[in-house]
C-alpha atoms as a PDB file:
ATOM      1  CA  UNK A   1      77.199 124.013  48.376  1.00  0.00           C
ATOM      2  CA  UNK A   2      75.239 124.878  45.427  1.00  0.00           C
ATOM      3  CA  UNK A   3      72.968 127.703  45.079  1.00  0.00           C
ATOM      4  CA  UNK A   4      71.651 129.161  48.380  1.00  0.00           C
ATOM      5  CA  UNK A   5      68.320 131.027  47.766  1.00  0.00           C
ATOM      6  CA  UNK A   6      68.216 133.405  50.827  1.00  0.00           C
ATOM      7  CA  UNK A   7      65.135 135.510  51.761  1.00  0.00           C
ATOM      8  CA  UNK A   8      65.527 138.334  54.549  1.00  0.00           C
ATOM      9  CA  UNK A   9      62.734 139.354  56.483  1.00  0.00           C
ATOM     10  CA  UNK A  10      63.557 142.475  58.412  1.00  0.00           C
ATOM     11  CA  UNK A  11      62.425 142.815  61.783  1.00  0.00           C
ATOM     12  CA  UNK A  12      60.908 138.922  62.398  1.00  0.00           C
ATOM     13  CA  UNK A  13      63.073 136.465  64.155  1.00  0.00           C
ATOM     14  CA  UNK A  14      62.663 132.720  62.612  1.00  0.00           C
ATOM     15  CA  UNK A  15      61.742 130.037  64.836  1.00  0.00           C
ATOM     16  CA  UNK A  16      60.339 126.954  62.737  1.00  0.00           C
ATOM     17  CA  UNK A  17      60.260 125.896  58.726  1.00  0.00           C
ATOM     18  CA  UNK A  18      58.473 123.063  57.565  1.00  0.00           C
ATOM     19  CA  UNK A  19      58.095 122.423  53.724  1.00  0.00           C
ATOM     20  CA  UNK A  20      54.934 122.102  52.044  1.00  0.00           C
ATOM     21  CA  UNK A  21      54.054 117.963  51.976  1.00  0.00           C
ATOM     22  CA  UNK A  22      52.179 118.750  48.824  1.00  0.00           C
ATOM     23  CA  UNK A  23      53.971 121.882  46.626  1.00  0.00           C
ATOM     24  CA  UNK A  24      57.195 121.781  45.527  1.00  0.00           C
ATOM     25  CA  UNK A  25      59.411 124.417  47.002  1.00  0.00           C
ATOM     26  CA  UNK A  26      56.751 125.978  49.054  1.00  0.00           C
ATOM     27  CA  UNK A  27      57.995 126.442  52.143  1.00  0.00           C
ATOM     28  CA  UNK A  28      56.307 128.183  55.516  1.00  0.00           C
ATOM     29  CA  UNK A  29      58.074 129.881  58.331  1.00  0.00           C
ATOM     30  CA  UNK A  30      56.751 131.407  61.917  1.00  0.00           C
ATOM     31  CA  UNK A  31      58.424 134.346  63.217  1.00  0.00           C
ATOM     32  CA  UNK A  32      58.522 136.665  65.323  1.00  0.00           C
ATOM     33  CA  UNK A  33      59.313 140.348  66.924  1.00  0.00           C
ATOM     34  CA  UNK A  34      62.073 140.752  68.968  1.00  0.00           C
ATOM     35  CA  UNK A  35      63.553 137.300  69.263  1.00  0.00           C
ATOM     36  CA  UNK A  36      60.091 136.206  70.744  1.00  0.00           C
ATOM     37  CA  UNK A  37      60.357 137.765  73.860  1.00  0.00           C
ATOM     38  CA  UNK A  38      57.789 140.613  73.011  1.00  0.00           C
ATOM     39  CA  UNK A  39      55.652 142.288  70.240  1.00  0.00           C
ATOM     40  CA  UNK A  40      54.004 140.186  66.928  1.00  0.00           C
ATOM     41  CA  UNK A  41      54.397 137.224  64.668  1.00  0.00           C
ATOM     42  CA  UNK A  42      54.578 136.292  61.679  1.00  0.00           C
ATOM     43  CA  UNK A  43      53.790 133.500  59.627  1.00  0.00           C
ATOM     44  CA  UNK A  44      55.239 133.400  56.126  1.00  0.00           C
ATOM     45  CA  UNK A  45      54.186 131.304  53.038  1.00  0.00           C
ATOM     46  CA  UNK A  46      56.895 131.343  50.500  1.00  0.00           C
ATOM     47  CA  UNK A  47      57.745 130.260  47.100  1.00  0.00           C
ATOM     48  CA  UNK A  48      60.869 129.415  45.125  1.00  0.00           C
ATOM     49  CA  UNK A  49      61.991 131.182  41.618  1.00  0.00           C
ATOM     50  CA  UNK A  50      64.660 131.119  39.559  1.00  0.00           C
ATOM     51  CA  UNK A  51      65.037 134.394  41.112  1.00  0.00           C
ATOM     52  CA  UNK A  52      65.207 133.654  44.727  1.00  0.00           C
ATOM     53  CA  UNK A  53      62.193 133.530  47.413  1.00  0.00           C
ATOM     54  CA  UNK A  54      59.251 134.813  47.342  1.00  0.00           C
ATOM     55  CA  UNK A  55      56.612 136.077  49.748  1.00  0.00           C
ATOM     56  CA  UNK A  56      53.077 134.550  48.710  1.00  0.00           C
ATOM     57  CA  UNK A  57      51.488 134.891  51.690  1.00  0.00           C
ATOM     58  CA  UNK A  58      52.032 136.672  54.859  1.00  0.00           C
ATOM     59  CA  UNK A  59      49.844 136.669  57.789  1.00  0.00           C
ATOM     60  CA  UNK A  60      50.587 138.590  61.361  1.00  0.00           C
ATOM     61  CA  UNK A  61      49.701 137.644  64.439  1.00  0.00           C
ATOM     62  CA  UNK A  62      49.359 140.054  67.954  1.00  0.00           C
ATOM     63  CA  UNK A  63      52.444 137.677  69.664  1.00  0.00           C
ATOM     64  CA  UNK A  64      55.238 135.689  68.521  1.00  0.00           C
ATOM     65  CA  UNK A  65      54.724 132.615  66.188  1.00  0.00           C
ATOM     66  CA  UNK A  66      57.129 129.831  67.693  1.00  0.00           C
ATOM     67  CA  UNK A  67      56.428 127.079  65.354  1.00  0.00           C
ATOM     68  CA  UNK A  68      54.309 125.630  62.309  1.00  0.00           C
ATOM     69  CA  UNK A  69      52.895 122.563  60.560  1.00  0.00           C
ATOM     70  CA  UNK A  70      51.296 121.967  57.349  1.00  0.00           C
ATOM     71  CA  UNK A  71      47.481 119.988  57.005  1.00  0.00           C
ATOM     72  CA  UNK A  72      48.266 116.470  55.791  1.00  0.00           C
ATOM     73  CA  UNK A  73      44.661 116.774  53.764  1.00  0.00           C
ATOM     74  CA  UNK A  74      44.444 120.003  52.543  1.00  0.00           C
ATOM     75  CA  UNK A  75      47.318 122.021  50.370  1.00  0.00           C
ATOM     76  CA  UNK A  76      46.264 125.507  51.647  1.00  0.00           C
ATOM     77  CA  UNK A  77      46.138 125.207  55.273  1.00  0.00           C
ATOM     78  CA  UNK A  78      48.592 125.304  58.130  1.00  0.00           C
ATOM     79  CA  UNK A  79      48.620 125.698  61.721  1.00  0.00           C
ATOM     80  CA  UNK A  80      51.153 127.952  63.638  1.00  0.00           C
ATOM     81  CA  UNK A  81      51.268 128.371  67.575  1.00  0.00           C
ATOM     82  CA  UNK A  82      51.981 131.333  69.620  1.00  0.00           C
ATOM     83  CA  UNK A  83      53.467 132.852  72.954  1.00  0.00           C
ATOM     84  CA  UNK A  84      49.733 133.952  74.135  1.00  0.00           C
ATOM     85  CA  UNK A  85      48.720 130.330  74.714  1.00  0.00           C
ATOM     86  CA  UNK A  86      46.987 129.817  71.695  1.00  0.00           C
ATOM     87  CA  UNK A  87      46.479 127.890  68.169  1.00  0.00           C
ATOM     88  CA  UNK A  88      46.292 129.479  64.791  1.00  0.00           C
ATOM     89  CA  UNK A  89      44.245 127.454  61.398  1.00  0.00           C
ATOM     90  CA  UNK A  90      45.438 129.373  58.153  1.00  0.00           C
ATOM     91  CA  UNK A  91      44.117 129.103  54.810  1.00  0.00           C
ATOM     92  CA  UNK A  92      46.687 130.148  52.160  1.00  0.00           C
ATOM     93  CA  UNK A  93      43.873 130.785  49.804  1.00  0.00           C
ATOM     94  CA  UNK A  94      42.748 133.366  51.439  1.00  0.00           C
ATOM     95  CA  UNK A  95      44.437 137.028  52.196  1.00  0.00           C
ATOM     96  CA  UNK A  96      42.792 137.187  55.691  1.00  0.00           C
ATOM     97  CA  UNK A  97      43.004 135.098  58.694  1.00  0.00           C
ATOM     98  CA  UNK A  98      42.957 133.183  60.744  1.00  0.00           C
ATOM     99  CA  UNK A  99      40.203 130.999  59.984  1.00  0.00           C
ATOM    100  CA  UNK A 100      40.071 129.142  63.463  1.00  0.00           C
ATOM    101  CA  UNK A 101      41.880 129.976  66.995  1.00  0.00           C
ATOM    102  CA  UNK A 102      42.075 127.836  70.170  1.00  0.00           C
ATOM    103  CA  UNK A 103      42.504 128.813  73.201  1.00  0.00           C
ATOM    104  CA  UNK A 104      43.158 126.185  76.195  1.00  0.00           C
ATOM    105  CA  UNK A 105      47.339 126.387  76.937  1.00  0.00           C
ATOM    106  CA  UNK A 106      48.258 129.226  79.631  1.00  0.00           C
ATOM    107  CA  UNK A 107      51.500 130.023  78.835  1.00  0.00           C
ATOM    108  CA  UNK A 108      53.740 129.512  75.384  1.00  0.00           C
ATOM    109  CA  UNK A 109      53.028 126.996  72.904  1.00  0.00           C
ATOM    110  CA  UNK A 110      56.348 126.185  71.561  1.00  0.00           C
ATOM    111  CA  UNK A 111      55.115 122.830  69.366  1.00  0.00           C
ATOM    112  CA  UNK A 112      52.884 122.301  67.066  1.00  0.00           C
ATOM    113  CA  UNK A 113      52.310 118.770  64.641  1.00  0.00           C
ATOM    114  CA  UNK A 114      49.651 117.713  62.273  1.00  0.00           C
ATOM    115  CA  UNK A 115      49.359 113.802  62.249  1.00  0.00           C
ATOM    116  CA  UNK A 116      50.654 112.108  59.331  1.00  0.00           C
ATOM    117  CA  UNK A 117      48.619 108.769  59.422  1.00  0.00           C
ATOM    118  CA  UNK A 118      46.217 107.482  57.939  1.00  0.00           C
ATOM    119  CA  UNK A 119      42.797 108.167  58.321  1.00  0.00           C
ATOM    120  CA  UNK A 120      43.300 110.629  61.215  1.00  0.00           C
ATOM    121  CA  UNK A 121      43.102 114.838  61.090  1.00  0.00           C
ATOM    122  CA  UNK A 122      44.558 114.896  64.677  1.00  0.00           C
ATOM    123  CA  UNK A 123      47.191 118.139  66.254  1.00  0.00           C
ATOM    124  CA  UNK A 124      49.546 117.754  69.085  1.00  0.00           C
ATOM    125  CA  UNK A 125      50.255 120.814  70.828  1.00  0.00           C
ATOM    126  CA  UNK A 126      53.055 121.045  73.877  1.00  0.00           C
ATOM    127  CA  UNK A 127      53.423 124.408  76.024  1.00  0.00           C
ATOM    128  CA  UNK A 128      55.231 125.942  78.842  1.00  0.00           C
ATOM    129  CA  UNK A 129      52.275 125.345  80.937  1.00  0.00           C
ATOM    130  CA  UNK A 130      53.702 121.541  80.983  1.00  0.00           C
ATOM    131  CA  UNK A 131      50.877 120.167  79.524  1.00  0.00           C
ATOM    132  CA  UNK A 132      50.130 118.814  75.414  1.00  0.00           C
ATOM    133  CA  UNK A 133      46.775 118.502  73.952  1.00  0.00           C
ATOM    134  CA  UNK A 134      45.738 116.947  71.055  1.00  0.00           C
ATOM    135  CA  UNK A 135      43.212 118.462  68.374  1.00  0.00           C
ATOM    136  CA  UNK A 136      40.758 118.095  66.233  1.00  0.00           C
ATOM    137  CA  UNK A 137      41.029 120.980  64.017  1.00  0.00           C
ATOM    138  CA  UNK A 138      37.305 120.731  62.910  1.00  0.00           C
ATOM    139  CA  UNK A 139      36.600 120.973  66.406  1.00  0.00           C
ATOM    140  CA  UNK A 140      36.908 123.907  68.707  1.00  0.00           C
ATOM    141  CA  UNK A 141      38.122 122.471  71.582  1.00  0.00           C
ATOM    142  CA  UNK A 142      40.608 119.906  72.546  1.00  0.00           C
ATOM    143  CA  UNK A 143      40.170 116.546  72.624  1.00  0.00           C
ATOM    144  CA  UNK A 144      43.115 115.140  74.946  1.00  0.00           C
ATOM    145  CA  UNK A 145      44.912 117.038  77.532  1.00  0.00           C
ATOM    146  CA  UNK A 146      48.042 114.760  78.509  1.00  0.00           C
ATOM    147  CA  UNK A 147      49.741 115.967  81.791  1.00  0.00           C
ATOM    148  CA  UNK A 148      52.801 114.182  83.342  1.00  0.00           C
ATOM    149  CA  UNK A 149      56.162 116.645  82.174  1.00  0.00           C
ATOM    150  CA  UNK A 150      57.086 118.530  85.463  1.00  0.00           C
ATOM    151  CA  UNK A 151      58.715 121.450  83.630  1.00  0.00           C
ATOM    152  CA  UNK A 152      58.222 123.403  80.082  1.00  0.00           C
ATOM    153  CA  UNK A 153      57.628 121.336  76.929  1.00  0.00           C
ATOM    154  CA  UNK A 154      59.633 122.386  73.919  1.00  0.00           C
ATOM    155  CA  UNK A 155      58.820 119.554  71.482  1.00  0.00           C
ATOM    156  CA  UNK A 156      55.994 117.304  70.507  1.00  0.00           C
ATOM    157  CA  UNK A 157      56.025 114.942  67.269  1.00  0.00           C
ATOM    158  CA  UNK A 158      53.726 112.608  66.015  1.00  0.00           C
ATOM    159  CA  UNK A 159      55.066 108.814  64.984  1.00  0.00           C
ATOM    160  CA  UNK A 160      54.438 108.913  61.189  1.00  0.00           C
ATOM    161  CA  UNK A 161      54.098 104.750  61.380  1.00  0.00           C
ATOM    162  CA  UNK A 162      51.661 104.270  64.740  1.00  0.00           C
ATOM    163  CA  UNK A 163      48.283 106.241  64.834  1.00  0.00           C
ATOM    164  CA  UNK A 164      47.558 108.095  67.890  1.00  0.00           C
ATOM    165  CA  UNK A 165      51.166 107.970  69.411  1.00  0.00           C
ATOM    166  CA  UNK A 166      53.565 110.796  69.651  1.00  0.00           C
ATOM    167  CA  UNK A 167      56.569 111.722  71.398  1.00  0.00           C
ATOM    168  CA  UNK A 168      57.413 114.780  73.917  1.00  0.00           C
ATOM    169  CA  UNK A 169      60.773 116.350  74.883  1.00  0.00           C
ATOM    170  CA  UNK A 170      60.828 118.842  77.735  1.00  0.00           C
ATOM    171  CA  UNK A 171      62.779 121.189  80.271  1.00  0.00           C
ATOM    172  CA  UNK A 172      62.578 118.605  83.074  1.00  0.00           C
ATOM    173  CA  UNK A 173      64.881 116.232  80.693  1.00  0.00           C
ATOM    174  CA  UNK A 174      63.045 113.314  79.648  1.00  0.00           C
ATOM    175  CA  UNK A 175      61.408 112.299  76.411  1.00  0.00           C
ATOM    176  CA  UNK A 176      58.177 110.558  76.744  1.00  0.00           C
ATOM    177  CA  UNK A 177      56.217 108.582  74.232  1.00  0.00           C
ATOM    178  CA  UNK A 178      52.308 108.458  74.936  1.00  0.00           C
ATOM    179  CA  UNK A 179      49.410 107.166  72.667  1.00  0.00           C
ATOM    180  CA  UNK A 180      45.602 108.934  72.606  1.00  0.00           C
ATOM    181  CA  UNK A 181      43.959 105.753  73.262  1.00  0.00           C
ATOM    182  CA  UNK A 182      45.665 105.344  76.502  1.00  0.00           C
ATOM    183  CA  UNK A 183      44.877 107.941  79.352  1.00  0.00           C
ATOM    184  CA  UNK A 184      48.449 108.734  80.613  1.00  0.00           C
ATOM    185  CA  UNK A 185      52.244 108.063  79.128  1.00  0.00           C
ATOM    186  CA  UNK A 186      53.428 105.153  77.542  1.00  0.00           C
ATOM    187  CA  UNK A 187      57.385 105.663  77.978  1.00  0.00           C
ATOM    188  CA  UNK A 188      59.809 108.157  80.024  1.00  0.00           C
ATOM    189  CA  UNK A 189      62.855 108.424  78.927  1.00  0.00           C
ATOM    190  CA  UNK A 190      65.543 109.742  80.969  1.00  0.00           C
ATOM    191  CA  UNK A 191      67.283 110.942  77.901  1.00  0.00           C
ATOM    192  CA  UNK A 192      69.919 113.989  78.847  1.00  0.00           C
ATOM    193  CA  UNK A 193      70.974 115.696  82.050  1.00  0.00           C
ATOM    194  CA  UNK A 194      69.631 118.684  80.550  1.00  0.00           C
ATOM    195  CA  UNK A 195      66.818 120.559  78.704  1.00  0.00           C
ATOM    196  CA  UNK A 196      65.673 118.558  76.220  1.00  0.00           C
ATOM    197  CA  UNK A 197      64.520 120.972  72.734  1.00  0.00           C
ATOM    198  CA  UNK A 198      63.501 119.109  70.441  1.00  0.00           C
ATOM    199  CA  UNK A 199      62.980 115.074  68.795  1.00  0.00           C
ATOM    200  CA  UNK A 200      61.870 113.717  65.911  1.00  0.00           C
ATOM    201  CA  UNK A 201      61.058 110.361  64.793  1.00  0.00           C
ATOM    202  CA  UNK A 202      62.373 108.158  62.091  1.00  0.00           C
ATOM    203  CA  UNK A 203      60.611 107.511  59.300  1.00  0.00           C
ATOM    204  CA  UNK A 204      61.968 104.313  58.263  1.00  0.00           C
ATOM    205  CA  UNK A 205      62.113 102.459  62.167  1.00  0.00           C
ATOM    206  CA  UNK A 206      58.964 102.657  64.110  1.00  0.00           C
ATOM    207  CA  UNK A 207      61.096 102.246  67.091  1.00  0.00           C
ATOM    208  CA  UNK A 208      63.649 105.122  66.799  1.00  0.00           C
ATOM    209  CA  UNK A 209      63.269 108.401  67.892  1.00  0.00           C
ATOM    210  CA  UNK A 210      65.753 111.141  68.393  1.00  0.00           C
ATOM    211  CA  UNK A 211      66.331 113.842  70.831  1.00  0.00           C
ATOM    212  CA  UNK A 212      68.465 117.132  70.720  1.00  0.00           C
ATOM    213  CA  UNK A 213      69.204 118.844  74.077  1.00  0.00           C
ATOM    214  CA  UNK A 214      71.061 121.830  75.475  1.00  0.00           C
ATOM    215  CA  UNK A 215      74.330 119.256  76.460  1.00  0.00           C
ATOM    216  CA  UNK A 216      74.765 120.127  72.803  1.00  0.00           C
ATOM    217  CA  UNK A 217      74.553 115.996  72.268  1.00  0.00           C
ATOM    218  CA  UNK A 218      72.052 114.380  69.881  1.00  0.00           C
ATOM    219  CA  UNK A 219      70.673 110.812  71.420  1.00  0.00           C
ATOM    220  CA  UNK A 220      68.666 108.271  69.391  1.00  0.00           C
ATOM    221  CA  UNK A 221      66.410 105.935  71.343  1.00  0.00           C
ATOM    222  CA  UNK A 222      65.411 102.536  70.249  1.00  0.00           C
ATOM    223  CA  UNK A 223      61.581 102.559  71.885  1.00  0.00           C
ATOM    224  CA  UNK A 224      62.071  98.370  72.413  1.00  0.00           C
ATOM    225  CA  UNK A 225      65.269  99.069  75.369  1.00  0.00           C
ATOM    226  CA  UNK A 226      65.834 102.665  76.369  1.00  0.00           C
ATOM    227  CA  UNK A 227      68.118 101.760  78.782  1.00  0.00           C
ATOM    228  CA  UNK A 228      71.247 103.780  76.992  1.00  0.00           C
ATOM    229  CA  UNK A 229      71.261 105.454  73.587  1.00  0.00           C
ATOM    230  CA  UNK A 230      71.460 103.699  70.583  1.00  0.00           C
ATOM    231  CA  UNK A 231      73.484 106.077  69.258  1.00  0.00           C
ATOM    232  CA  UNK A 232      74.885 109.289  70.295  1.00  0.00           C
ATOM    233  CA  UNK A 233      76.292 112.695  68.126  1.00  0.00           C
ATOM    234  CA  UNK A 234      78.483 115.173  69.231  1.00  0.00           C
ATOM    235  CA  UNK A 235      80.309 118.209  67.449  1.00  0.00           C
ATOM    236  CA  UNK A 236      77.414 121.079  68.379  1.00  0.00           C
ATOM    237  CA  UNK A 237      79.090 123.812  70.462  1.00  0.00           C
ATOM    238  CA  UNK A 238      75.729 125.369  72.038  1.00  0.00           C
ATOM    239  CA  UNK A 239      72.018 123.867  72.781  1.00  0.00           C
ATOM    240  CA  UNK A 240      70.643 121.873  70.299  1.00  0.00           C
ATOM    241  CA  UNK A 241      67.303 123.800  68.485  1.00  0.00           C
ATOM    242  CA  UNK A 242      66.133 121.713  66.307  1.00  0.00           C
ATOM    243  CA  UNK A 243      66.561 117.745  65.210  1.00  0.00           C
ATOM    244  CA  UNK A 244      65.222 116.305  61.679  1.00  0.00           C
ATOM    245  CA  UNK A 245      65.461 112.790  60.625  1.00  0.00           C
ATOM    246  CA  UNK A 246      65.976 112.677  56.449  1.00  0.00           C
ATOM    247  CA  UNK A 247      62.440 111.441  54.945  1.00  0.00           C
ATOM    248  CA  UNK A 248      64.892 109.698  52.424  1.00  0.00           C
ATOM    249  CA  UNK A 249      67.800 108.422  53.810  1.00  0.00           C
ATOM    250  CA  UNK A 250      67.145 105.564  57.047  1.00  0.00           C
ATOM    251  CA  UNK A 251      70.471 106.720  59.000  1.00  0.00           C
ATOM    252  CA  UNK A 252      70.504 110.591  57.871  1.00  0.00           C
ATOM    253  CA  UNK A 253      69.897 113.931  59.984  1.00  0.00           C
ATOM    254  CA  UNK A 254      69.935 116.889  60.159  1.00  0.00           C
ATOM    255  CA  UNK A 255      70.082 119.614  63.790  1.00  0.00           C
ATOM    256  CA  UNK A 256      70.682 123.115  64.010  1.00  0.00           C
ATOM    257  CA  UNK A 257      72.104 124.880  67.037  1.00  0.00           C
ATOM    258  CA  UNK A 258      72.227 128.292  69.271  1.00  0.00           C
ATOM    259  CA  UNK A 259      75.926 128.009  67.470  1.00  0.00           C
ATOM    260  CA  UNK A 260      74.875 128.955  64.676  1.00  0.00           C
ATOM    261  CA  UNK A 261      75.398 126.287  63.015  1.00  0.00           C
ATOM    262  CA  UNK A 262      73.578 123.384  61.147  1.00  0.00           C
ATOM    263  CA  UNK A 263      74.925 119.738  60.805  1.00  0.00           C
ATOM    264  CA  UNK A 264      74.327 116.839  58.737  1.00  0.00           C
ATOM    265  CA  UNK A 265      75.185 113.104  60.396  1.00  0.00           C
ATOM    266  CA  UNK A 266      74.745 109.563  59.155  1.00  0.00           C
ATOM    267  CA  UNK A 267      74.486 107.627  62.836  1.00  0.00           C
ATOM    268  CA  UNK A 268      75.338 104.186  60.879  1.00  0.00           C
ATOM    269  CA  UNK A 269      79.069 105.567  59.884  1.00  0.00           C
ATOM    270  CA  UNK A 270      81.496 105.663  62.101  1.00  0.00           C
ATOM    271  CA  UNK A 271      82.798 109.341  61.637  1.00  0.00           C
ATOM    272  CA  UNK A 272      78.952 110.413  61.446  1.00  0.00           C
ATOM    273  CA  UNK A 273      78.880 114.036  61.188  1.00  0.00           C
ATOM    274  CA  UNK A 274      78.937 114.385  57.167  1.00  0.00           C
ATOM    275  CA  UNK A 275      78.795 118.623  56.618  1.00  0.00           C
ATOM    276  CA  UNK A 276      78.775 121.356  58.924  1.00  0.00           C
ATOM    277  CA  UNK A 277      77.137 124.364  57.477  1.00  0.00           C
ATOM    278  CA  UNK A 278      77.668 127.946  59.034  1.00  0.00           C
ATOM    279  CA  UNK A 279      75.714 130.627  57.006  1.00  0.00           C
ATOM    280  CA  UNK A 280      74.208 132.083  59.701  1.00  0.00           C
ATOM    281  CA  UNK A 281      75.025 134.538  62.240  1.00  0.00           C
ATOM    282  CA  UNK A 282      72.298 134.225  65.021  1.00  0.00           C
ATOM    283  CA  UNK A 283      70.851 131.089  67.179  1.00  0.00           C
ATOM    284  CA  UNK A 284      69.752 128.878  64.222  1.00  0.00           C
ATOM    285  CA  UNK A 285      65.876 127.645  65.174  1.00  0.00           C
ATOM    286  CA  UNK A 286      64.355 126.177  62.561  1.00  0.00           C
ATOM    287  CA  UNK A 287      65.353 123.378  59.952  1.00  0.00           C
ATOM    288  CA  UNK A 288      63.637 120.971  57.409  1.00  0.00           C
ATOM    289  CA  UNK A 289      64.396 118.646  54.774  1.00  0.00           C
ATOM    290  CA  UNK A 290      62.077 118.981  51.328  1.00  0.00           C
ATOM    291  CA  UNK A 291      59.623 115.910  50.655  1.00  0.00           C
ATOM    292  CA  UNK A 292      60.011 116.574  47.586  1.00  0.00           C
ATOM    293  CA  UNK A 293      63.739 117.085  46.535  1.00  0.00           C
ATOM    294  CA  UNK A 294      66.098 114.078  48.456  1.00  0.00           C
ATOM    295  CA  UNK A 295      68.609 116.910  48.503  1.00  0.00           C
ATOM    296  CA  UNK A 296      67.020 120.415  49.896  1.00  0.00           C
ATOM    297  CA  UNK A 297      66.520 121.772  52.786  1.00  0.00           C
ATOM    298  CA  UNK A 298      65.198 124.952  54.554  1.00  0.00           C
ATOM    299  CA  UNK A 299      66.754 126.850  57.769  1.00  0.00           C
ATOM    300  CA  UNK A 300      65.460 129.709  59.333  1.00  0.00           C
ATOM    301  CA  UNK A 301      67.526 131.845  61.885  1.00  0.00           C
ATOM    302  CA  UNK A 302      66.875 134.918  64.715  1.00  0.00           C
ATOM    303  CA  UNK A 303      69.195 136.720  61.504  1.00  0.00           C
ATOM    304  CA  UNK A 304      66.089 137.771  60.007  1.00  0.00           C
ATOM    305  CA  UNK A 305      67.173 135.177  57.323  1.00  0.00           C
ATOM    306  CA  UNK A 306      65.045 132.423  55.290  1.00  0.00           C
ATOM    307  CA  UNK A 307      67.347 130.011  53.243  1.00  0.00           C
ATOM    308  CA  UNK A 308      67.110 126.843  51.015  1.00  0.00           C
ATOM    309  CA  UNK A 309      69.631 125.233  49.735  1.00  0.00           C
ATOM    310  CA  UNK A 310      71.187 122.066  48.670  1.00  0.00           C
ATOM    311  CA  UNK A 311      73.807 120.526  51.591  1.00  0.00           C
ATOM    312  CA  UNK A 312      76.900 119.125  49.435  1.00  0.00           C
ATOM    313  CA  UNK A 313      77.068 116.004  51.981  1.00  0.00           C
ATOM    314  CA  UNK A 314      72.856 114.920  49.928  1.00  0.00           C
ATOM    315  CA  UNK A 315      74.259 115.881  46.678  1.00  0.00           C
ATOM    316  CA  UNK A 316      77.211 113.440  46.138  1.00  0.00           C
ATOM    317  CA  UNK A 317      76.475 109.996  46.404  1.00  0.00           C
ATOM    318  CA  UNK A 318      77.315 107.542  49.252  1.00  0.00           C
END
């Protein structure tokens, strides 16, 4: 592996990254006091250097911060979610913050997505109070509230082909695809015999979504017949965290684990796990790939640690 620029943040646990869709090597991270169980957050705004990372903005917040997402229409601002129920709007540009909170979830929010279609500003949130809601962030209140999960929602993720539709991993072990212009759920998925953590959705098949569950198995579902798995991963020793699809490679992705770990797969191969990368020494929580580089990618870990670095399985070709 090539140069790994590592940024330690005493005292804040990480428990999402997500790149900046519009500045190179800006990447954010939410995080949070004592593994998230009490005290603050923390959401973090950094930059790459030739010298490392680099804090450019830092914002705390009176509970944990379990997960983040960039605006799709505006460089500056981000949206982070928190273990007192509620919704955070951040401006970048400015020291102080936040600019907007909402307040309608109960319990956690663990999820948090900004829409990445066309011609919508639109924010799916899921929480342990088994519900997700969909925002408006112009707008103080929520516009949707979908109910239907019978147990804690980890994950929620927007389709990046399909306005209006996202999908929805939860404790009660189903995935479920719904759509805003229809009043209840679309698809449920019996996916794992277990807690499902997280999914994500291809960006090059409308149709394929994958989920990551505590069975420490990664499933990808073809939306047309769910019947079985169109493909299934295994090689994880502990729960499945997090699961990213490659924004450019069709059959690459990426999931990180409670073992520490993170792993790189190519589903279409037949020996698909491609690089197993261990440079962390707590529960492993949050993972992206750049938008901007086909070969970087960010992890964040309850280690206190923030890294970036190039995975030698994107850096060789084929």
């Amino acid at each position: 592996m090539s140069v790994v620029r590592t940024l330690r943040v005493p005292g804040r646990h990480g428990y999402a990254a997500e790149f900046s869709p519009y500045l190179p090597g800006r990447l954010a991270c939410a995080a949070a006091q004592n593994y998230g169980i009490a005290g603050c957050g923390t959401l973090l705004v950094l930059d790459q250097t030739e010298s490392g990372l680099q804090i450019f903005r830092s914002f705390d917040w009176n509970d944990g911060l379990f997960d983040v997402t960039w605006s799709e229409n505006n460089e500056h601002v981000l949206v982070t979610c928190s273990g007192d129920g509620s919704l955070q709007l951040w401006d970048t540009a400015k020291a102080t913050g936040p600019l907007q909170v909402y307040r309608e979830h109960t319990q956690e929010v663990y999820s948090v997505d900004w829409s990445q279609t066309r011609g919508e500003q639109l924010v799916v949130s899921g929480s342990w109070d088994h519900t997700v809601k969909v925002w408006d962030p112009t707008v103080q209140n929520s516009l949707y509230t979908f109910t239907g999960h019978e147990s804690v929602i980890y994950s929620t993720i927007w389709s990046p082909h399909i306005p209006g539709c996202f999908a929805s991993t939860s404790g009660d072990q189903t995935l479920r695809i719904w759509d805003v212009k229809m009043a209840g759920v679309r698809i449920v998925i019996p996916a794992h015999h277990t807690e499902i953590l997280s999914c994500d959705w291809c960006k090059y098949n409308e149709n394929l979504v994958v989920t990551g569950a505590v069975d420490c198995s990664l499933r990808g579902w073809d939306l047309r017949n769910v019947r079985q798995p169109v493909f299934e991963l295994l090689g994880h020793k502990y729960a499945i965290r997090k699961v990213k699809f490659s924004p450019f490679h069709a059959s690459v992705l990426a999931s990180c684990s409670y073992d520490f770990t993170v792993r790189f797969w190519n589903f279409s191969k037949s020996d698909p796990l491609l690089e197993t990368v261990e440079h962390h020494t707590e529960f492993t929580c949050g993972l992206d790939f750049s938008l901007q580089s086909p070969t970087e990618v960010a992890d964040c870990s309850w280690d206190e640690t923030i890294k970036i670095y190039n995975p030698v399985c994107l850096t060789v070709p084929g």
